[in-house]
PDB file of N, CA and C in Angstrom:
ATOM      1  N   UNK A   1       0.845  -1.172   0.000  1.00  0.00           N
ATOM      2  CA  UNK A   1       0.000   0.000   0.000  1.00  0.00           C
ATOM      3  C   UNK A   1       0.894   1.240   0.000  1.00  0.00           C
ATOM      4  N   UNK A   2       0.948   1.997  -0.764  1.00  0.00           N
ATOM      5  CA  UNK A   2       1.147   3.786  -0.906  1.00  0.00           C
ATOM      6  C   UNK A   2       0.830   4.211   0.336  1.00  0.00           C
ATOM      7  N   UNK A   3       1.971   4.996   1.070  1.00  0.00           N
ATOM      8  CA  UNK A   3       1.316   5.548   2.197  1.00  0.00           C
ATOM      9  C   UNK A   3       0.972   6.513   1.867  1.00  0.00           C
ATOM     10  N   UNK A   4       1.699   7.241   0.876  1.00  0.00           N
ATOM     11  CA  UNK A   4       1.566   8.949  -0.030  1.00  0.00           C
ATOM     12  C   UNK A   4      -0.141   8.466  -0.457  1.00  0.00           C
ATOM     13  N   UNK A   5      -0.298   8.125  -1.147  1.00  0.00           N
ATOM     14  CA  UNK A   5      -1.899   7.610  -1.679  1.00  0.00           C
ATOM     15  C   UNK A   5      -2.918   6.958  -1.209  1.00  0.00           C
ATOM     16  N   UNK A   6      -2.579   6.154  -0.164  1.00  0.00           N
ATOM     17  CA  UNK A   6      -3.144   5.021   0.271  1.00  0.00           C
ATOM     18  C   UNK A   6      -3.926   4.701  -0.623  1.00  0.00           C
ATOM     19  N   UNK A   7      -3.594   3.982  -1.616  1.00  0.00           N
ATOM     20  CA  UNK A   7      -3.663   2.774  -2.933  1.00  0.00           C
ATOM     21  C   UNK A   7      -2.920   1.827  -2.587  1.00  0.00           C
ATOM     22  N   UNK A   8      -3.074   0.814  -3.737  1.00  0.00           N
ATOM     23  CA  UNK A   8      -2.469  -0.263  -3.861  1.00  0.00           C
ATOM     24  C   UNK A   8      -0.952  -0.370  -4.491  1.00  0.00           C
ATOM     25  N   UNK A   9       0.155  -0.411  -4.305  1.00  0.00           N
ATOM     26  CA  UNK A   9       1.323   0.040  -4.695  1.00  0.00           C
ATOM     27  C   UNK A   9       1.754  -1.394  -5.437  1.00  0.00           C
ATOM     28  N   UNK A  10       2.451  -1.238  -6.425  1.00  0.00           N
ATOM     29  CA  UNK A  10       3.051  -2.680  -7.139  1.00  0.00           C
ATOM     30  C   UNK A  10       4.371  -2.776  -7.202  1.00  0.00           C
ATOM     31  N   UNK A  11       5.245  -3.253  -7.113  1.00  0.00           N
ATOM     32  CA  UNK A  11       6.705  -3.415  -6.998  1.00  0.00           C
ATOM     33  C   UNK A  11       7.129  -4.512  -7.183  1.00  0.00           C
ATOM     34  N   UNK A  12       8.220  -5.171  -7.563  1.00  0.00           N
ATOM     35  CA  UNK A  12       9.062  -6.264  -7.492  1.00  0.00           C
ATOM     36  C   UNK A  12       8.548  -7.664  -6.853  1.00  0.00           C
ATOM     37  N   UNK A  13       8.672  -7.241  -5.261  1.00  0.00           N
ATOM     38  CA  UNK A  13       8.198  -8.166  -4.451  1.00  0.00           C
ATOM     39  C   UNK A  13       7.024  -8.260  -4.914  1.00  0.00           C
ATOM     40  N   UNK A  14       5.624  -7.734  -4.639  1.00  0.00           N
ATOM     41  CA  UNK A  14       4.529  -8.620  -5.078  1.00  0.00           C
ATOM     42  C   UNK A  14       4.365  -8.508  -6.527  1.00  0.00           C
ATOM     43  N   UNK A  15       4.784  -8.759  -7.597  1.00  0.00           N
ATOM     44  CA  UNK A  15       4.421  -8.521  -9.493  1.00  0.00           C
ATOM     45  C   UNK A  15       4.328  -9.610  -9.531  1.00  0.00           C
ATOM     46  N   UNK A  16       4.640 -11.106  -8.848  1.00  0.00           N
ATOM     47  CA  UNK A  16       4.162 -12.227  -9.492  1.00  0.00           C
ATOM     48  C   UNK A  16       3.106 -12.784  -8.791  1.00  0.00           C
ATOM     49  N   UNK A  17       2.478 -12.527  -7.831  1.00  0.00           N
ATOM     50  CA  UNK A  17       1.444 -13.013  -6.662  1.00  0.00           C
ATOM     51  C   UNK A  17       0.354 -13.466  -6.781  1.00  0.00           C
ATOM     52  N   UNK A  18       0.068 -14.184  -8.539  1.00  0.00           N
ATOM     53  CA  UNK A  18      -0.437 -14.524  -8.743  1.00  0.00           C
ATOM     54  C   UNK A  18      -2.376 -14.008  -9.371  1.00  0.00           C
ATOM     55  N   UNK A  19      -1.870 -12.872  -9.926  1.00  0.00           N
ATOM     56  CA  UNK A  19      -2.942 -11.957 -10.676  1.00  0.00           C
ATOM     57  C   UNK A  19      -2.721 -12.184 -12.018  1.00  0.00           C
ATOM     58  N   UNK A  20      -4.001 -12.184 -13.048  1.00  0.00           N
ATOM     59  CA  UNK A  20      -3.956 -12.685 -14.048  1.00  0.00           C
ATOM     60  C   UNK A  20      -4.861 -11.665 -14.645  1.00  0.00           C
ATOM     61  N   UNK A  21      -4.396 -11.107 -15.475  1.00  0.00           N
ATOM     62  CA  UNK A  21      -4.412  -9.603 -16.476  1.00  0.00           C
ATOM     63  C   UNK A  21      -4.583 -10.013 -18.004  1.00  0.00           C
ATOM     64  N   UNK A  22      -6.316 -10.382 -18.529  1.00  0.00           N
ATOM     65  CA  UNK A  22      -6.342 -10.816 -19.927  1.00  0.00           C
ATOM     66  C   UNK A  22      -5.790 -10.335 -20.861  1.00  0.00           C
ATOM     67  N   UNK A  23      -4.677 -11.003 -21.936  1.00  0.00           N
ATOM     68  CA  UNK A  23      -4.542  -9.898 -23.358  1.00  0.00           C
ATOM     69  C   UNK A  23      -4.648 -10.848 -24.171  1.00  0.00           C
ATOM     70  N   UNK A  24      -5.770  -9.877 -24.738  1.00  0.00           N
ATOM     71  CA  UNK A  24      -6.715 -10.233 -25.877  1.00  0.00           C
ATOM     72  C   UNK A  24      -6.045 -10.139 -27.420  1.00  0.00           C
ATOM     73  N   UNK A  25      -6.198 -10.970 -28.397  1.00  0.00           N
ATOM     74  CA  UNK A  25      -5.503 -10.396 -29.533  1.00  0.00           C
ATOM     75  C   UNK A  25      -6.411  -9.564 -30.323  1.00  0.00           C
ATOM     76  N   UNK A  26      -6.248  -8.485 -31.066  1.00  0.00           N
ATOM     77  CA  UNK A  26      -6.864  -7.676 -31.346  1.00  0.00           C
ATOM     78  C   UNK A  26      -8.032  -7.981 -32.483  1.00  0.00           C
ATOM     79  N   UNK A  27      -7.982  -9.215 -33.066  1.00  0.00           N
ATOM     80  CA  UNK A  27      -9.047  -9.533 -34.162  1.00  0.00           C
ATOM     81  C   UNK A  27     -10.068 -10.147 -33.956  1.00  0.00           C
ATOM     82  N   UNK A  28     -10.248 -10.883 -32.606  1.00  0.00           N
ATOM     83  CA  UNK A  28     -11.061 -11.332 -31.366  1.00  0.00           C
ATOM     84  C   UNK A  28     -11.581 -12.604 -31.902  1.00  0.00           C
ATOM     85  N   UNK A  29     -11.068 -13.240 -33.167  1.00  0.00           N
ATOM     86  CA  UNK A  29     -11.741 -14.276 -33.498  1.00  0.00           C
ATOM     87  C   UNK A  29     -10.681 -15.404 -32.966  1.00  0.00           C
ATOM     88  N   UNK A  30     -11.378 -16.880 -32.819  1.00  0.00           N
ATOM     89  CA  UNK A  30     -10.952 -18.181 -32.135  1.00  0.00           C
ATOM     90  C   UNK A  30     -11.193 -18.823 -33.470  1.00  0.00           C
ATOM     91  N   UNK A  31     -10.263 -20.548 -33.303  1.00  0.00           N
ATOM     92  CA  UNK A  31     -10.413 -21.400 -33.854  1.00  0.00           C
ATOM     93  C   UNK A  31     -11.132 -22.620 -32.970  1.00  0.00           C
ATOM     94  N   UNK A  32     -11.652 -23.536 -33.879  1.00  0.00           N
ATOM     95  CA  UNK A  32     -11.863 -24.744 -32.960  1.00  0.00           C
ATOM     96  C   UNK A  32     -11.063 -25.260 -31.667  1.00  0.00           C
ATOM     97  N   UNK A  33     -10.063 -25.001 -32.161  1.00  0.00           N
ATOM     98  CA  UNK A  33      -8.700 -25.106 -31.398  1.00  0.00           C
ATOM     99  C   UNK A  33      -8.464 -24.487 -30.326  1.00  0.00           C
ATOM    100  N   UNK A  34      -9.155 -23.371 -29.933  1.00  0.00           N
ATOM    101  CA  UNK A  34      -9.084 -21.891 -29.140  1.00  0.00           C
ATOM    102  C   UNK A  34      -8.039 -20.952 -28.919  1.00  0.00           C
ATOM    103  N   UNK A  35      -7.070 -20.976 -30.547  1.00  0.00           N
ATOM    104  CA  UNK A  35      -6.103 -20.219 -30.757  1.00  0.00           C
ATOM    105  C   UNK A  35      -7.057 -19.252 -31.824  1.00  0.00           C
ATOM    106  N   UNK A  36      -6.169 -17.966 -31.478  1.00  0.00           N
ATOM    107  CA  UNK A  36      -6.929 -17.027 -32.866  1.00  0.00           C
ATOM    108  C   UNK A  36      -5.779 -17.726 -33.745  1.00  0.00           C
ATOM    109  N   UNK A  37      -6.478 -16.341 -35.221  1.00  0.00           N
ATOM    110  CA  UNK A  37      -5.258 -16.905 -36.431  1.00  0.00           C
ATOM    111  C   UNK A  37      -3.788 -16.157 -35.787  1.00  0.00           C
ATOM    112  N   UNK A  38      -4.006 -15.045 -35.227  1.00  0.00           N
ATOM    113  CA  UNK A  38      -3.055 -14.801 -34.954  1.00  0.00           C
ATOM    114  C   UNK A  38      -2.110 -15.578 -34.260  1.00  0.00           C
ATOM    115  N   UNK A  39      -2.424 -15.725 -33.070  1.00  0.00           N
ATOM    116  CA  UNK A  39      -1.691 -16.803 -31.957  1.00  0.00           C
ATOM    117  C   UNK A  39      -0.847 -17.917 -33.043  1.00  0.00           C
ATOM    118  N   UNK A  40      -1.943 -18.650 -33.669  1.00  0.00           N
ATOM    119  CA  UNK A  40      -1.002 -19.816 -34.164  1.00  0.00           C
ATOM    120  C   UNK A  40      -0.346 -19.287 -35.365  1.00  0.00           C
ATOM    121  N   UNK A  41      -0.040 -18.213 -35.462  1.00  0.00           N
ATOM    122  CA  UNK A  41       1.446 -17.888 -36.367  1.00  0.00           C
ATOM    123  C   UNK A  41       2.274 -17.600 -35.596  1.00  0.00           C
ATOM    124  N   UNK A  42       2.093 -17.026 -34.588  1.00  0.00           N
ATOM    125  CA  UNK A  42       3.525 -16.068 -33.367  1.00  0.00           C
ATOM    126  C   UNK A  42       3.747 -17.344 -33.144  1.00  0.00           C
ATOM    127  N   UNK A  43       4.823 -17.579 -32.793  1.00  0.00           N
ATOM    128  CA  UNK A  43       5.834 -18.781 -32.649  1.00  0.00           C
ATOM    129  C   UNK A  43       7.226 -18.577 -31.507  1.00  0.00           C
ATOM    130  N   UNK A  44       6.658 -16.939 -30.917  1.00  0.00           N
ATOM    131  CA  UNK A  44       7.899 -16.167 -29.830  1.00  0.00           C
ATOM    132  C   UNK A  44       6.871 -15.741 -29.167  1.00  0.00           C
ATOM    133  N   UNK A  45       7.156 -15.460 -27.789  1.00  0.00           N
ATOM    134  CA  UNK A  45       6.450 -14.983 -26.395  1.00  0.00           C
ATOM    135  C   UNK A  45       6.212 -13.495 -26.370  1.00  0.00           C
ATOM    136  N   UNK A  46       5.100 -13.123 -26.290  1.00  0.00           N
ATOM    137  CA  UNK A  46       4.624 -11.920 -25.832  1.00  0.00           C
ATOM    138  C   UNK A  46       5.549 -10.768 -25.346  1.00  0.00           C
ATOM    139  N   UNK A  47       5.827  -9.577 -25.776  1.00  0.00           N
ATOM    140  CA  UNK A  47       6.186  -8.952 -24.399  1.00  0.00           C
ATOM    141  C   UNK A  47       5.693  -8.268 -23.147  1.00  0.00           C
ATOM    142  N   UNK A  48       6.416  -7.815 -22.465  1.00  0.00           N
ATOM    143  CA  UNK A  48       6.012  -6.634 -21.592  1.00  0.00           C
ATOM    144  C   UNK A  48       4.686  -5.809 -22.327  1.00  0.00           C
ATOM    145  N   UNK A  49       4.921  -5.072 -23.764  1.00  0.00           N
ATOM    146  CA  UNK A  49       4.234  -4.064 -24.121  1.00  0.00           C
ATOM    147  C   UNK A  49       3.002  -4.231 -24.590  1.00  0.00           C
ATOM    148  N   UNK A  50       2.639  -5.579 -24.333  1.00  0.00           N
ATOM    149  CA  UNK A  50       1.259  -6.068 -24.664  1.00  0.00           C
ATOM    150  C   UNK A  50       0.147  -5.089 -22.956  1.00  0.00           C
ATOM    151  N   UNK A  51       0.982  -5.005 -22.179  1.00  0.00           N
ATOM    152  CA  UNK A  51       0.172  -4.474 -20.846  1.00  0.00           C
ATOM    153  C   UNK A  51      -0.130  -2.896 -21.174  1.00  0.00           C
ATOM    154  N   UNK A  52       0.878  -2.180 -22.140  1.00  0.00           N
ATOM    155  CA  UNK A  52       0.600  -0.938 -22.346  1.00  0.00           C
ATOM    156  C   UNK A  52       0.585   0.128 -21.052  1.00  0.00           C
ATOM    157  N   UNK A  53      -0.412   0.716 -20.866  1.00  0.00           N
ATOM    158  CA  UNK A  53      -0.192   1.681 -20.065  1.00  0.00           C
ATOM    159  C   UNK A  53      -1.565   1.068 -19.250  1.00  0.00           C
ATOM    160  N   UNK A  54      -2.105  -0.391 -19.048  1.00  0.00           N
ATOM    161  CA  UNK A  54      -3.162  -0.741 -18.377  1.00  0.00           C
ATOM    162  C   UNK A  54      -2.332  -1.089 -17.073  1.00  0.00           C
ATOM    163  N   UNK A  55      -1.216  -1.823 -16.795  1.00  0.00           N
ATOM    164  CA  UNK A  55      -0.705  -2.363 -15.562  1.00  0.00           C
ATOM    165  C   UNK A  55       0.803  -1.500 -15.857  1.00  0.00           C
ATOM    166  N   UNK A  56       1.808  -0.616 -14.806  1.00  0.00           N
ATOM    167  CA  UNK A  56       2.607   0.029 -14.408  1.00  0.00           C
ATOM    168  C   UNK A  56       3.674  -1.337 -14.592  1.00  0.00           C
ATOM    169  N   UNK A  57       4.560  -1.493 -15.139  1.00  0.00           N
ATOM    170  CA  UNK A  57       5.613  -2.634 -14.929  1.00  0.00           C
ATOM    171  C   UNK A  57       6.867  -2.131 -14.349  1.00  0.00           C
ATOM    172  N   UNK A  58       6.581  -3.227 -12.891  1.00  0.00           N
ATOM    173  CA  UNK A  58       8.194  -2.351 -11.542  1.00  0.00           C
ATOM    174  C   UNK A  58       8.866  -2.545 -12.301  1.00  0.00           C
ATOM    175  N   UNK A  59       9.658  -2.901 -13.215  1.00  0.00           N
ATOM    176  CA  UNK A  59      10.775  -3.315 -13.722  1.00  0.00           C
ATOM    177  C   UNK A  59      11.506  -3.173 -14.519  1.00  0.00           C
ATOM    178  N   UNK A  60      12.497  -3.097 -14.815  1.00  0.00           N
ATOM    179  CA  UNK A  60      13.288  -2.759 -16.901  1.00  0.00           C
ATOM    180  C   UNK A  60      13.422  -3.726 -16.993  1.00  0.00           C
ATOM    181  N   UNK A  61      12.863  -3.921 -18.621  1.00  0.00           N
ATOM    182  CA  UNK A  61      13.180  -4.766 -19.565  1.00  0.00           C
ATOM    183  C   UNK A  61      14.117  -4.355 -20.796  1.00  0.00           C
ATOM    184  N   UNK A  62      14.915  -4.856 -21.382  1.00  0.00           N
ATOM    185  CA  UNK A  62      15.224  -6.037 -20.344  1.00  0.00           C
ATOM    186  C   UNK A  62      16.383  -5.425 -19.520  1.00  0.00           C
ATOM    187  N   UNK A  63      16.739  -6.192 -18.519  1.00  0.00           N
ATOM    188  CA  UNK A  63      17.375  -5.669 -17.261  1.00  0.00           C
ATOM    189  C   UNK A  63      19.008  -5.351 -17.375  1.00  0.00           C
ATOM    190  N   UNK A  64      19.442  -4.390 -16.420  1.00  0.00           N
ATOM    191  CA  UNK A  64      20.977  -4.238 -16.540  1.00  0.00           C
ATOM    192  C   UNK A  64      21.949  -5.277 -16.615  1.00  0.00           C
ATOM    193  N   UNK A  65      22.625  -5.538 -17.392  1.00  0.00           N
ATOM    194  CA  UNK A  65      23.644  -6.428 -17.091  1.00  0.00           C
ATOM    195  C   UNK A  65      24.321  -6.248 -15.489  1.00  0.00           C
ATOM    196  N   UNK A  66      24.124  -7.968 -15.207  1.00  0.00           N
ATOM    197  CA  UNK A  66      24.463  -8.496 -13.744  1.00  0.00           C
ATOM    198  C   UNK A  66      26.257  -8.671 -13.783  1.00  0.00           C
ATOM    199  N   UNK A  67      26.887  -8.572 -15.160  1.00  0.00           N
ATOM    200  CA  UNK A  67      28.286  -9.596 -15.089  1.00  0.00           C
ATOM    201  C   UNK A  67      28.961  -8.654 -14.019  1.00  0.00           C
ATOM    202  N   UNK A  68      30.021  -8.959 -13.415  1.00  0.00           N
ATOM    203  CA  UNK A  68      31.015  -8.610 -12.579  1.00  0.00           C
ATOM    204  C   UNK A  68      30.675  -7.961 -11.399  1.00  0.00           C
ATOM    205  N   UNK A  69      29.121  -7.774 -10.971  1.00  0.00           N
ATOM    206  CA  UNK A  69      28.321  -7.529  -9.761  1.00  0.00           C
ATOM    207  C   UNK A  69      28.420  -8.921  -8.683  1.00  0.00           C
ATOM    208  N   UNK A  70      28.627  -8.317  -7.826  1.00  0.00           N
ATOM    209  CA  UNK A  70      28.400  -9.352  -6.146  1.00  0.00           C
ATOM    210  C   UNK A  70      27.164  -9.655  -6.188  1.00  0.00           C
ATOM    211  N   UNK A  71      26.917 -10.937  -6.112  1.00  0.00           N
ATOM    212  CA  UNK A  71      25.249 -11.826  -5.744  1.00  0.00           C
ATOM    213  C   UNK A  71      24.791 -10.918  -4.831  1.00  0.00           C
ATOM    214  N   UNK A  72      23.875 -11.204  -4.755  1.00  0.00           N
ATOM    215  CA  UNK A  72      23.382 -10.735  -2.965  1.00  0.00           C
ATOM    216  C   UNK A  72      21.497 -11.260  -3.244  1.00  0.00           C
ATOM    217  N   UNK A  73      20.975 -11.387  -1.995  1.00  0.00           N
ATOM    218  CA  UNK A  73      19.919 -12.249  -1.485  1.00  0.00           C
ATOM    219  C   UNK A  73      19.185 -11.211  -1.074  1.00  0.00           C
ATOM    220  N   UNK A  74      17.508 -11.447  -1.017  1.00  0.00           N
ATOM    221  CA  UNK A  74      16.770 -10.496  -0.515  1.00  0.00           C
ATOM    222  C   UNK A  74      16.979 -10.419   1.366  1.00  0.00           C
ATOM    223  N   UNK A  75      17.535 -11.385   2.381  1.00  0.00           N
ATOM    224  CA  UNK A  75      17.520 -11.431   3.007  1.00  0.00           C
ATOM    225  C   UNK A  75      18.996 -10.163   3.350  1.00  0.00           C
ATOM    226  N   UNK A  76      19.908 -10.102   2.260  1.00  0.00           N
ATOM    227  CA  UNK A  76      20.941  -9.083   2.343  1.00  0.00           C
ATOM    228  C   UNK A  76      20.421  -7.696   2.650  1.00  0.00           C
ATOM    229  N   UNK A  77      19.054  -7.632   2.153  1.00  0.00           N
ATOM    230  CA  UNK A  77      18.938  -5.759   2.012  1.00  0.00           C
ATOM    231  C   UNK A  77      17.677  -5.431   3.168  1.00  0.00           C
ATOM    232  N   UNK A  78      17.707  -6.579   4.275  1.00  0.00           N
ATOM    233  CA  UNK A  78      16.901  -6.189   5.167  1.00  0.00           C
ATOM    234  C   UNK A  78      17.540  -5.283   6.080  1.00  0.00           C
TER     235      UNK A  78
END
């Protein structure tokens, strides 16, 4: 929760917690199959920019290079 807002705040820690955000393909038609035509040509994974400006994404994509950085654990930055 936003204390500035008191809303619902999204970040890192909870973005995978199990919420499920429909994206629709834009020609809205299905096959028997329950792929559109589209779907069964894409043959590569969705990105990020399918959410648009409907869900805030905590995160960069894609992310800084990790090489020659020290590991560290969420239990490190308590």
């Amino acid at each position: 929760m936003d204390r500035s807002t008191k809303t619902p705040k999204m970040n890192c820690k909870n973005w995978e917690c199990g919420v499920l955000f429909p994206v629709v393909a834009k020609d809205g038609g299905r096959t028997l199959g329950g792929t559109s035509p589209l779907e069964s040509k894409r043959k590569v994974a969705l990105g990020m920019e399918v959410f648009g400006k409907a869900i805030p994404v905590p995160m960069k994509v894609p992310a800084e290079p990790l090489e020659g950085q020290r590991p560290w654990f969420f239990r490190d930055l308590r």
